[in-house]
Protein backbone atom coordinates (compact mmCIF):
# COMPACT_ATOMS: atom_id res chain seq x y z
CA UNK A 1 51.52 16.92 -3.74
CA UNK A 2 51.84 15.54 -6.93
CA UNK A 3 53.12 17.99 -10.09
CA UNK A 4 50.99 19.24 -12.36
CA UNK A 5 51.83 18.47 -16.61
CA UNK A 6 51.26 16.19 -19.05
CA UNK A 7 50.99 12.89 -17.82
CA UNK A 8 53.95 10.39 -19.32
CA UNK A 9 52.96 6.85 -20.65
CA UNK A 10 54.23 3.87 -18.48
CA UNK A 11 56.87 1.68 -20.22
CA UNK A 12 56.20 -1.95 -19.26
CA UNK A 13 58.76 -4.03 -20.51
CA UNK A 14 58.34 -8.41 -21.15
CA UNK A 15 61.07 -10.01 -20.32
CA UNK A 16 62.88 -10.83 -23.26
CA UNK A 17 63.22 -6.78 -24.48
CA UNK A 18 64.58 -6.29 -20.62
CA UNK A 19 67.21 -8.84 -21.38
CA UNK A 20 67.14 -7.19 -24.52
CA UNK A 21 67.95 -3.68 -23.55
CA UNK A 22 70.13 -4.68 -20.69
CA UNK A 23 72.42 -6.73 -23.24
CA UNK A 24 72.48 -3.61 -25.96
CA UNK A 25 73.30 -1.26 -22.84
CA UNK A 26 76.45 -3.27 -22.03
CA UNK A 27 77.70 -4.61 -24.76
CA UNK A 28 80.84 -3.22 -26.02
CA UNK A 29 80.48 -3.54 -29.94
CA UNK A 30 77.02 -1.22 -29.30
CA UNK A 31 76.66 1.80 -30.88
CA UNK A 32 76.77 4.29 -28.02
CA UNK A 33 73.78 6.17 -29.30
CA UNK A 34 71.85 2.80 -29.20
CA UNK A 35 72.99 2.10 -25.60
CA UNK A 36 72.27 5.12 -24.18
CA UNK A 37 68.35 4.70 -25.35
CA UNK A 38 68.54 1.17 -23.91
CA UNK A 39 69.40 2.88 -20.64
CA UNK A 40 66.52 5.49 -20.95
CA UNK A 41 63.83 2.90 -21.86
CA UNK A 42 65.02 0.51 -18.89
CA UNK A 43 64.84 3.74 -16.71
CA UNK A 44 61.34 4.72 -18.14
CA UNK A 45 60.13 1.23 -17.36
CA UNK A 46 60.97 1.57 -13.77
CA UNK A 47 58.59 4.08 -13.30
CA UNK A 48 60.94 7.31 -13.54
CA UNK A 49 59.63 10.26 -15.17
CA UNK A 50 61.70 11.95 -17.60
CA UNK A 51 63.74 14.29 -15.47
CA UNK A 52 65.18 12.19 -13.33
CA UNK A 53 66.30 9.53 -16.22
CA UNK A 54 67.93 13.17 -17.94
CA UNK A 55 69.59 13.72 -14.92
CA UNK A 56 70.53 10.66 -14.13
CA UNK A 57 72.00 9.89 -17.84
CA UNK A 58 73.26 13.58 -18.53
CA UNK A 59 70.87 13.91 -21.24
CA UNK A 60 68.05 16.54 -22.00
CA UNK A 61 64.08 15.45 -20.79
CA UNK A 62 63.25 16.03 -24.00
CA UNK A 63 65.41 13.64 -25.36
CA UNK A 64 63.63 11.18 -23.14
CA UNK A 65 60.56 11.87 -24.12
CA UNK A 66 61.41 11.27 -27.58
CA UNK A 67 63.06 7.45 -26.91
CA UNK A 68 59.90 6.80 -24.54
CA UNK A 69 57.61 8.10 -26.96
CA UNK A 70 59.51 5.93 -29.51
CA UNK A 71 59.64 2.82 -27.88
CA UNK A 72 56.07 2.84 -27.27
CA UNK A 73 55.12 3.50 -31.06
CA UNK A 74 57.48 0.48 -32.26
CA UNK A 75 58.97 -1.27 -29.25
CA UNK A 76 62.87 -2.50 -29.89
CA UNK A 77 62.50 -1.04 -33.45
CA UNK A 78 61.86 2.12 -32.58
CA UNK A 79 65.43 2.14 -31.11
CA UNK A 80 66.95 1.92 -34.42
CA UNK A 81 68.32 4.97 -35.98
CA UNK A 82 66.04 6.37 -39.07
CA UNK A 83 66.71 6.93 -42.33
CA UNK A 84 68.50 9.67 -43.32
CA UNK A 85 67.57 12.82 -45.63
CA UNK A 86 68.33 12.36 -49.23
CA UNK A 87 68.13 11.56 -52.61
CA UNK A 88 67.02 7.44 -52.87
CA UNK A 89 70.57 5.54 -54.86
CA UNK A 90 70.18 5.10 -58.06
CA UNK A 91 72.50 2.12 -58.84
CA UNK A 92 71.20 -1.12 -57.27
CA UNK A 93 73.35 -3.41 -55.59
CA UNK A 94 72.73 -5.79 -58.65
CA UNK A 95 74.24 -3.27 -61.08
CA UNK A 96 77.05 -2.61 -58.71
CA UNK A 97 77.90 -6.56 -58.56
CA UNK A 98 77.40 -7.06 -62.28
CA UNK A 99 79.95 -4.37 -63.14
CA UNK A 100 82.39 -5.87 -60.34
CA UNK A 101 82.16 -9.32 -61.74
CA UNK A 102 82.36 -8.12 -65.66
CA UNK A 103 85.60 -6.25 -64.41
CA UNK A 104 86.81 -9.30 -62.94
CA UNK A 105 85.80 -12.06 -65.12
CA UNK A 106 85.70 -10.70 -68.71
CA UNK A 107 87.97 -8.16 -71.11
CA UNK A 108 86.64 -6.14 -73.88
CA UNK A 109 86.84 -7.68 -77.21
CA UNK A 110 89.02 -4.51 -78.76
CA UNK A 111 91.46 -3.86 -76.27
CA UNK A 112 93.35 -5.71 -73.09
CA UNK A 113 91.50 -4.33 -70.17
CA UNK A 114 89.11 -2.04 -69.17
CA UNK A 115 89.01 1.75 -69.44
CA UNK A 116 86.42 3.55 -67.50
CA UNK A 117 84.88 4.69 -70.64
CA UNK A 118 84.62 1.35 -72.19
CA UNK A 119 83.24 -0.21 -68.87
CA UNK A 120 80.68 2.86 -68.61
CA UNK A 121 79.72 1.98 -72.34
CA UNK A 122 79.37 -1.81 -71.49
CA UNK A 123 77.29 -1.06 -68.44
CA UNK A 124 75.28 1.76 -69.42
CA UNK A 125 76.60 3.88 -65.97
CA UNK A 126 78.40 6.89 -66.51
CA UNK A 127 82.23 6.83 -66.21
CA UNK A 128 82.54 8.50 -62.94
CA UNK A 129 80.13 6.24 -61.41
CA UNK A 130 82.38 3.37 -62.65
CA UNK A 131 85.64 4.96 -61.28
CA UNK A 132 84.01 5.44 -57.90
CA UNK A 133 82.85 1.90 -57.78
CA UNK A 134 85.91 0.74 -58.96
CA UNK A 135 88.02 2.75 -56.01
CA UNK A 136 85.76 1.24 -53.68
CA UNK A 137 86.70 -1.96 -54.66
CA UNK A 138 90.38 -1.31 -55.04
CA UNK A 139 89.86 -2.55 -58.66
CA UNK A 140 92.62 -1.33 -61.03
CA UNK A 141 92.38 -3.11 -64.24
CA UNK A 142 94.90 -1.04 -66.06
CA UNK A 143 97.57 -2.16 -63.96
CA UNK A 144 98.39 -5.67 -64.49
CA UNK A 145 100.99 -6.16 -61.76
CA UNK A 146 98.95 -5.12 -59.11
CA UNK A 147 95.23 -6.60 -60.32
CA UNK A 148 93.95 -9.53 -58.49
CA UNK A 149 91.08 -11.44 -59.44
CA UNK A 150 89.20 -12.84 -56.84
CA UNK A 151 87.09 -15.88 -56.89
CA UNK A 152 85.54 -15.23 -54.02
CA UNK A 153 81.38 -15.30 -54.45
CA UNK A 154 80.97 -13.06 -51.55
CA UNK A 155 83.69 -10.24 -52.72
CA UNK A 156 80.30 -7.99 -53.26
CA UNK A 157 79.48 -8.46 -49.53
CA UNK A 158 82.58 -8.60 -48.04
CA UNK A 159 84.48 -5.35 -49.92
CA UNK A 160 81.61 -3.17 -50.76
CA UNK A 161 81.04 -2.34 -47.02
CA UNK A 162 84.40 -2.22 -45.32
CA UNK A 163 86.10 0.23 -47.99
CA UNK A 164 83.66 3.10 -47.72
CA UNK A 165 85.27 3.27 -44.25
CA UNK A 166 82.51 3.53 -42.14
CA UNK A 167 80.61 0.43 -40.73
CA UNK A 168 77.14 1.68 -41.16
CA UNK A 169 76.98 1.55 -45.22
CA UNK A 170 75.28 -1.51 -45.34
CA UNK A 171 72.06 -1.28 -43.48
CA UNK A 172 69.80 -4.58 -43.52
CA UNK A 173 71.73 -6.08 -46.53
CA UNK A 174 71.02 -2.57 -48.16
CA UNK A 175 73.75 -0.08 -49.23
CA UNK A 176 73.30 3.42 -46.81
CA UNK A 177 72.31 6.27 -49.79
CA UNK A 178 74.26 8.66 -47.28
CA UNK A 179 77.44 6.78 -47.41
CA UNK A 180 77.34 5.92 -51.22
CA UNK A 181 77.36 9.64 -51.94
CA UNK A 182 79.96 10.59 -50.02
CA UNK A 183 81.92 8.48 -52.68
CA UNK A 184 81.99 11.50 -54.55
């Protein structure tokens, strides 16, 4: 006799989001959140219903549910994390790169290097927004010894990221608003 309750949708999978979901679920540089919904969607789509994929993963139904549910809505995409709550950035990545390269590649004309407040002045950001973006960046113009310039074009790219210390800040070429503001 069959159990009564709200019916669940069937997840039918085509073959390339099996192969897919199967490669997320074992590779090793995978999130482990993103894995483990792999592994609920390919149990969903053979035919299990929700408890016995929670049981078999460890997990809560209800968290099934919600990556079935999910999946159907927006296929692989709806796998992705969303975005967080929050206030949208204010500083673009543009103004972040011009204010790298003018700290790199120019001086003011009235002094030898920059000073927070003349770089806020020059850029129109405030001067704790500079100092933050500087730190990122390891930039420390007031100390000659130790100040590289690089002339690497992809210093933006390749720094921004990394130094936050968390691998998620850049999301689809896009800086994460969470992790910019815990620059604090």
């Amino acid at each position: 006799m069959a159990r009564m309750g709200r019916p669940v949708a069937e997840v039918t999978l085509t073959d390339d989001e099996r192969e897919t979901l199967v490669r997320w679920s074992r590779r090793a540089t995978s999130a482990q959140a993103l894995a483990q919904r792999c592994r609920i969607v390919l149990g969903c789509a053979e035919g299990k219903p929700n408890q016995q994929v929670a049981a078999e993963l460890g997990i809560w139904p209800q968290t099934v549910g919600k990556w079935r549910r999910r999946f159907l809505e927006s296929r692989l995409d709806g796998l992705a994390d969303e975005p967080r709550p929050g206030a949208p950035r204010k500083i673009s990545d543009e103004e972040v790169e011009a204010l790298v390269v003018a700290t790199l590649e120019r001086t003011p004309q009235d002094a030898t290097h920059w000073s927070r407040a003349s770089m806020a002045a020059e850029s129109g950001l405030s001067k704790s927004t500079v100092g933050r973006i500087w730190r990122t960046f390891g930039l420390k113009p007031h100390q000659v010894d130790t100040f590289k310039l690089s002339n690497d074009p992809q210093f933006v790219d390749m720094k921004f990221p990394r130094d936050l210390g968390h691998s998620s800040v850049m999301s689809r070429g896009r800086v994460d608003a969470a992790a910019w503001s815990r620059l604090g």
